[in-house]
Protein backbone atom coordinates (compact mmCIF):
# COMPACT_ATOMS: atom_id res chain seq x y z
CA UNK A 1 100.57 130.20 159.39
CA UNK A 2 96.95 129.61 160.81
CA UNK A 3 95.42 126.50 160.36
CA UNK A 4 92.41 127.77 158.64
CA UNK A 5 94.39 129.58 156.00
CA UNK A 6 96.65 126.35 155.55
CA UNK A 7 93.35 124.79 154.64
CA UNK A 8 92.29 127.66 151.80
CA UNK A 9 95.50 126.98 150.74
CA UNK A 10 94.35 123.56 149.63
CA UNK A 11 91.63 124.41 147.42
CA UNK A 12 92.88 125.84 144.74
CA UNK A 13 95.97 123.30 145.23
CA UNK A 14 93.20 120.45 144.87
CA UNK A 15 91.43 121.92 142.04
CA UNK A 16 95.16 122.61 139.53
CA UNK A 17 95.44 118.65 140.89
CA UNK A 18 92.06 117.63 139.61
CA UNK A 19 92.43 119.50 136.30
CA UNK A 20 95.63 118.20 135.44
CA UNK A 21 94.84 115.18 136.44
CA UNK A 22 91.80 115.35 134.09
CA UNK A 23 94.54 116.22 131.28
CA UNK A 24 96.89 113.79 131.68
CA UNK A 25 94.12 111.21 131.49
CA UNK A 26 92.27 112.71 128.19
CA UNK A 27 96.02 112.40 126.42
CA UNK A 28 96.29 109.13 127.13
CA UNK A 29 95.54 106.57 124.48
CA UNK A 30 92.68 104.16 124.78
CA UNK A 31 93.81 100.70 125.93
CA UNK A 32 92.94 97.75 123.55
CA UNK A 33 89.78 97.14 125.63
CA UNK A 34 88.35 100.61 124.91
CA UNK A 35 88.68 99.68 121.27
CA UNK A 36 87.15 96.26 121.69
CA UNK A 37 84.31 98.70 123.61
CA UNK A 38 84.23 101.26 120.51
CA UNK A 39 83.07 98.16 117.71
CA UNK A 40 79.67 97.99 118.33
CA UNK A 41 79.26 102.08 117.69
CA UNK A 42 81.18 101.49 114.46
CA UNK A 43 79.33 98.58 113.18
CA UNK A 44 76.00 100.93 113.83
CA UNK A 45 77.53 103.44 112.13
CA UNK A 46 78.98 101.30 108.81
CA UNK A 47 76.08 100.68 106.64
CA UNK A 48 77.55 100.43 103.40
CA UNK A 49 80.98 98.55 104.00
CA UNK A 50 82.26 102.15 103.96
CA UNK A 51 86.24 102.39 104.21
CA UNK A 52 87.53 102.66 108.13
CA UNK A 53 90.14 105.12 108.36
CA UNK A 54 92.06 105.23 111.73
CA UNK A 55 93.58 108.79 113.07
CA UNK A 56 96.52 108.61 113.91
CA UNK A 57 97.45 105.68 111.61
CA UNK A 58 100.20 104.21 114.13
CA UNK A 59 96.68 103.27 116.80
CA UNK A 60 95.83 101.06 113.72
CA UNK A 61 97.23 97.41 114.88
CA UNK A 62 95.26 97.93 118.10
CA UNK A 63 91.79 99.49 115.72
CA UNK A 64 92.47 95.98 113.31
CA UNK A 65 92.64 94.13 116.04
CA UNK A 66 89.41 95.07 118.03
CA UNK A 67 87.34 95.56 115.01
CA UNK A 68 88.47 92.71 112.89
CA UNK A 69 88.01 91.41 109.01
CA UNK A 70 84.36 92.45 109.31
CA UNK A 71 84.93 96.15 109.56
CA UNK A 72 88.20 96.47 108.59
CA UNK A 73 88.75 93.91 105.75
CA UNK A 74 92.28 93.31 103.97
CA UNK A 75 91.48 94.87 100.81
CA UNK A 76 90.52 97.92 102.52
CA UNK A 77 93.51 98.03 105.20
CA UNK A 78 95.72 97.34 102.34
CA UNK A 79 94.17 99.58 99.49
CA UNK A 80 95.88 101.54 96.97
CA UNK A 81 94.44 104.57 97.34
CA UNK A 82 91.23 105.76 98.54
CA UNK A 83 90.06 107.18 95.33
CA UNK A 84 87.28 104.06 94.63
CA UNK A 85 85.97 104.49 98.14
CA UNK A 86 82.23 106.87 97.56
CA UNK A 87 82.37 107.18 101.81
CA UNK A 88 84.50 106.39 104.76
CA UNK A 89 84.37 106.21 108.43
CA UNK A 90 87.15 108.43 110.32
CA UNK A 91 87.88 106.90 113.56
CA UNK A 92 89.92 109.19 115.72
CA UNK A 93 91.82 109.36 118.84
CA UNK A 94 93.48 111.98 120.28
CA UNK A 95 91.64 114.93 118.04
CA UNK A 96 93.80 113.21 115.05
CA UNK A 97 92.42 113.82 111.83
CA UNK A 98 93.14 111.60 108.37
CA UNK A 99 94.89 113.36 105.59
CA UNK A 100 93.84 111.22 103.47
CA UNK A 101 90.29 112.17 103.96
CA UNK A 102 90.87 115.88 103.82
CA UNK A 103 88.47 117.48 101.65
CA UNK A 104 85.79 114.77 102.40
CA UNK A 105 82.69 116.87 103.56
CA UNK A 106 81.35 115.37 106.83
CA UNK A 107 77.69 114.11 106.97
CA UNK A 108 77.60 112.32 110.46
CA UNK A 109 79.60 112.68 113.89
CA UNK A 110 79.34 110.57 116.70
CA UNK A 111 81.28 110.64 120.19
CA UNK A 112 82.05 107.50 122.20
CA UNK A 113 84.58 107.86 124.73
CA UNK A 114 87.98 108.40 123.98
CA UNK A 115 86.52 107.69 120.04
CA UNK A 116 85.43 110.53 117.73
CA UNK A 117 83.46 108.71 114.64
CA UNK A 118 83.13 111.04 111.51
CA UNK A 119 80.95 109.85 108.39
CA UNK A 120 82.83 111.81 105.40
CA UNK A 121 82.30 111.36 101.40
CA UNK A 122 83.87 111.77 98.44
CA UNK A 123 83.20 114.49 96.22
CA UNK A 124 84.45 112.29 93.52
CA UNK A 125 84.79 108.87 93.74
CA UNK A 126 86.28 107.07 90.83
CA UNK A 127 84.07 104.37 89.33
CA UNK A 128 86.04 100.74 88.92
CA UNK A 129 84.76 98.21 86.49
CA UNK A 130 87.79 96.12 87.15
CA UNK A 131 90.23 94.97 89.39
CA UNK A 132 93.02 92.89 88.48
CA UNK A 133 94.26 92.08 91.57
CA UNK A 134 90.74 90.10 92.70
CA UNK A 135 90.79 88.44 89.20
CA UNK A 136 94.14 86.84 89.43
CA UNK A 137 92.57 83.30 89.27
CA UNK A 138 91.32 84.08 85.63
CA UNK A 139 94.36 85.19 84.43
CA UNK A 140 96.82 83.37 82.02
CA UNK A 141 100.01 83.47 83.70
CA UNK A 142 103.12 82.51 81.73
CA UNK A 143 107.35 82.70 82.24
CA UNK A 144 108.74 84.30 78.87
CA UNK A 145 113.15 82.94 78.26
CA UNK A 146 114.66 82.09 75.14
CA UNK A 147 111.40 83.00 73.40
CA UNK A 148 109.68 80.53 74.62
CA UNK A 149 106.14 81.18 76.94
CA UNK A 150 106.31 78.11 79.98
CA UNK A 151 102.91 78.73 80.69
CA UNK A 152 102.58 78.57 85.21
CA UNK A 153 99.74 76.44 86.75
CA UNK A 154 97.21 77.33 89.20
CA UNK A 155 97.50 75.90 93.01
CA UNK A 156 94.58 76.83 94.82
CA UNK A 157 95.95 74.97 97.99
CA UNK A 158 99.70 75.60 97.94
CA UNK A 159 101.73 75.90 100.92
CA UNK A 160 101.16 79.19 102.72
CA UNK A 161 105.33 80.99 103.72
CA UNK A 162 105.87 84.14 105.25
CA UNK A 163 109.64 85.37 105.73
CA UNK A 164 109.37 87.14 108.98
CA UNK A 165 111.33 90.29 109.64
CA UNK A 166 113.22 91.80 106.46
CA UNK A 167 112.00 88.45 104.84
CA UNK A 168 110.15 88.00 101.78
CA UNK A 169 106.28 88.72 101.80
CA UNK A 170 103.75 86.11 102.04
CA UNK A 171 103.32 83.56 100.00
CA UNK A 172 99.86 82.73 99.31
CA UNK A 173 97.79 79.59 99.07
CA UNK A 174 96.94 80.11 96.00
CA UNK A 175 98.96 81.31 92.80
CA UNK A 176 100.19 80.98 89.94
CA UNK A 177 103.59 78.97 89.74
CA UNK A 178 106.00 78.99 87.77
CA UNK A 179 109.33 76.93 87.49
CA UNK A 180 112.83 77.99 89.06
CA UNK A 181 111.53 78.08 92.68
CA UNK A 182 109.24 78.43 95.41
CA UNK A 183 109.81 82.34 94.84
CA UNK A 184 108.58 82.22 91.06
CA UNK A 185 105.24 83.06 90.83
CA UNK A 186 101.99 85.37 90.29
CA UNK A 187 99.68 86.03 93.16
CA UNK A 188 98.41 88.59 95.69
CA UNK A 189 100.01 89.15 99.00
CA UNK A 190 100.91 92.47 101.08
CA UNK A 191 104.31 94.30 100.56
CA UNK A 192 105.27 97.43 102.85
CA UNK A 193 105.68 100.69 100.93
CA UNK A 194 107.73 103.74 101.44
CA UNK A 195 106.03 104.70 105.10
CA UNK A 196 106.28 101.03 105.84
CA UNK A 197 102.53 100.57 105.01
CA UNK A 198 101.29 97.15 103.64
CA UNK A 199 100.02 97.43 100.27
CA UNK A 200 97.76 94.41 98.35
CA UNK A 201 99.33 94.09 94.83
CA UNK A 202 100.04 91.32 92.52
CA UNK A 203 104.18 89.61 93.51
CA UNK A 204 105.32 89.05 89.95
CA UNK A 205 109.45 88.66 90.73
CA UNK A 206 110.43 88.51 87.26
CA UNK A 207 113.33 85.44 86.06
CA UNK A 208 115.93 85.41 83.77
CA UNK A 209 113.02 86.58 80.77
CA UNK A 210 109.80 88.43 81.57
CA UNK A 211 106.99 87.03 83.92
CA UNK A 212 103.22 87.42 81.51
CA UNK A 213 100.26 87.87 83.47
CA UNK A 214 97.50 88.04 80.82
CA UNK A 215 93.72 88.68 81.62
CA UNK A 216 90.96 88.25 79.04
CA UNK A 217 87.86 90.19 78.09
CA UNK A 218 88.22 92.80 80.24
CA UNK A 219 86.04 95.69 80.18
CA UNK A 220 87.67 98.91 80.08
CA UNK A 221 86.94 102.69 80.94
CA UNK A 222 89.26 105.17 80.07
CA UNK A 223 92.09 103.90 81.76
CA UNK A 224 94.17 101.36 83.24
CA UNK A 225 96.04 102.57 86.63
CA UNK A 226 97.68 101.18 89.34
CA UNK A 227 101.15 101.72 91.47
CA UNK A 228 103.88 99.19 91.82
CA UNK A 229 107.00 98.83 94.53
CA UNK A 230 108.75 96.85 95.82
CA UNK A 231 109.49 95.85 99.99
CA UNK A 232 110.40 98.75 101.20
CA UNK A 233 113.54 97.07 102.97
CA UNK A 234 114.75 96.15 99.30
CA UNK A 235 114.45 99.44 97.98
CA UNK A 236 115.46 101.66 100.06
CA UNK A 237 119.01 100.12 99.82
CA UNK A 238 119.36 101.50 96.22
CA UNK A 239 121.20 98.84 94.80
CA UNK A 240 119.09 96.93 92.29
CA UNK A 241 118.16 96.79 88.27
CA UNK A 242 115.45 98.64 87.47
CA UNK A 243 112.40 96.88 86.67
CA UNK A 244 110.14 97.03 83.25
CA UNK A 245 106.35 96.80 83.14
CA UNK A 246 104.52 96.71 79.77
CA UNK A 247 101.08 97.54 79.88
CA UNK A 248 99.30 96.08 76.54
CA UNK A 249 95.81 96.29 75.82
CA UNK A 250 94.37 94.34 73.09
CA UNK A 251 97.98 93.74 71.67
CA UNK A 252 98.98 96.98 71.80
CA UNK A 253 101.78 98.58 74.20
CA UNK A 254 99.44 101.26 75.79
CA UNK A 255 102.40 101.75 78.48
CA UNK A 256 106.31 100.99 79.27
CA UNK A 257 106.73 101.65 83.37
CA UNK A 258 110.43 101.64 84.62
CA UNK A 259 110.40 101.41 88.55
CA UNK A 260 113.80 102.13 90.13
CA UNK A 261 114.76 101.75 93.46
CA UNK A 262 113.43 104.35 95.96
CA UNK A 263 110.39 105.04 93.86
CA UNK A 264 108.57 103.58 96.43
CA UNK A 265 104.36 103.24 95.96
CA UNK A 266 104.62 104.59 92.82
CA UNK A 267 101.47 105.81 90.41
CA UNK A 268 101.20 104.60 87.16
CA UNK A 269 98.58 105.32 84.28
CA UNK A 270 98.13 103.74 80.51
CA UNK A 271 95.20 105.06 78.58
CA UNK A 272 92.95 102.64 76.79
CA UNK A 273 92.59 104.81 73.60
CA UNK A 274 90.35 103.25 70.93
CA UNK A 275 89.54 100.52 73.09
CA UNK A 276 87.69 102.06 75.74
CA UNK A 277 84.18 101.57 76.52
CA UNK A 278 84.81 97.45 74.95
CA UNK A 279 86.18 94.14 76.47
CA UNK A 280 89.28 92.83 75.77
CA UNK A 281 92.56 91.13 76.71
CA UNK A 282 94.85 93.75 78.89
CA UNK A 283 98.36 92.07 79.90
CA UNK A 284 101.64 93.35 82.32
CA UNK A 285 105.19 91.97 81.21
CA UNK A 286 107.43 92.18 83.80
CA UNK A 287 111.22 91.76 83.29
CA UNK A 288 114.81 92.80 84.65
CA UNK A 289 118.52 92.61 83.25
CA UNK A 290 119.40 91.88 86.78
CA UNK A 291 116.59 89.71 88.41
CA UNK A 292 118.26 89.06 91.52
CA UNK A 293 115.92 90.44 94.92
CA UNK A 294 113.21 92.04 92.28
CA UNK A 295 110.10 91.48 94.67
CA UNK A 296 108.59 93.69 91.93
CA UNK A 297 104.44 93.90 92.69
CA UNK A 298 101.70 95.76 91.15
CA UNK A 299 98.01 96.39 91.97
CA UNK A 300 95.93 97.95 88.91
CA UNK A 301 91.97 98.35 87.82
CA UNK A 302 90.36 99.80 84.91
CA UNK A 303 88.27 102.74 85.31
């Protein structure tokens, strides 16, 4: 073969090399210094601490990372749901969208590299008028055996523990603690949930009575909801005592919740009745027959 036609050859050989090349490269995921690149457009674009949602979810220890507490703060990363949330930030690689913000009509899109940044809202955002799990330093917190209330006391500097892999969840600096152990006590930390995503809820591992966590003048809406679990890796093994959640507003049992294991993040819902629209004391007794590995913990608000 000529020389010359040797050389046409290589054109279009160049050009499929180019284009693929070109493919291979827009797959890719962006490196951690890409995201590190991509805060500034976000932080331009967040102008009312709006929720950042990253698509897909598994590029989120690299987007937490980069962006850090400021745009994508624990309470957020950890929510329950998105349901309080009136807007959120989509921040997608890939052409990945959010599930979770399916539905949300889009009000602002922005390009920055390898980023996609969508503005979305919710068509109805739920309106919270209390959350428990920020007002666990105002709560009464008290360990229930033999009839007897042994009220816990408030450390506001206690020793910070974390169990590592398939070990218990943090322990925060401050809690509520009660006797029988380092384990036995009231506070907020981060448990993993059924798709091994961290959740912020209020550990209350009950003992050999029921755990009282009791918060005063509370004003309610129309209901008080929430979701409870336990560590995923505890659960999913199927082997433990259910565990039993009162709900009782203003004295009254408004709910009984049963969580067994494999429930996972589960939803639960106890209507305020006649006491809606006032303030008053709402309070969660948590107990099991069997105690033993019952990381039991619950986030709820009023709404």
């Amino acid at each position: 073969m000529a020389p010359k036609t040797l050389a046409w050859l290589l054109v279009p050989a160049l050009g499929l090399g180019e284009l693929f090349s070109a493919m291979y490269l827009s797959s890719r995921p962006p490196k951690l210094e890409d995201w590190s690149r991509a805060a500034p457009a976000l932080a331009a674009m967040r102008k009312q601490h709006e929720l950042v949602v990253i698509a897909p979810d598994w590029a989120d220890p690299n987007a937490r990372y980069a962006f850090g507490d400021a745009l994508m703060p624990l309470a957020d990363v950890a929510r329950p749901d998105e349901s309080r949330y009136a807007r959120a930030i989509e921040v997608s690689i890939l052409g990945a969208d959010a599930p979770e913000l399916r539905g949300w009509p889009v009000v602002d899109e922005r390009h920055s590299g390898k980023f996609r940044f969508r503005l979305v809202e919710n068509p109805a955002p739920a309106k919270v008028l209390y959350d428990f799990v920020d007002h666990i330093a105002d709560a009464d917190v008290f360990d229930a055996q033999g009839g007897h209330e042994g009220h816990c006391s408030w450390n506001k500097a206690a020793r910070r523990e974390a169990g590592g892999l398939h070990g218990d969840p943090a322990y925060p600096s401050q809690r509520w603690e009660c006797a029988g152990g380092a384990w036995h006590f009231v506070g907020a930390t981060v448990v993993e949930d059924e798709k091994w995503r961290g959740r912020r809820c209020l550990w209350s591992e009950p003992g050999a009575g029921y755990v009282g966590v009791r918060f005063h003048d509370v004003p309610l809406g129309k209901v008080v909801r929430g979701y409870a679990t336990l560590p995923w890796w505890i659960e999913r093994e199927l082997k433990g005592a259910p565990v039993d959640m009162k709900v009782l507003i203003g004295g009254d049992v408004a709910l009984h919740y049963v969580h067994r294991d494999g429930d996972g993040w589960k939803p639960f819902s106890a209507p305020t009745g006649a006491h809606a629209g006032t303030r008053t004391d709402v309070e969660f007794q948590v107990s099991s027959v069997r105690p033993r590995e019952r990381q039991f913990c619950f986030q709820a608000d009023t709404r």
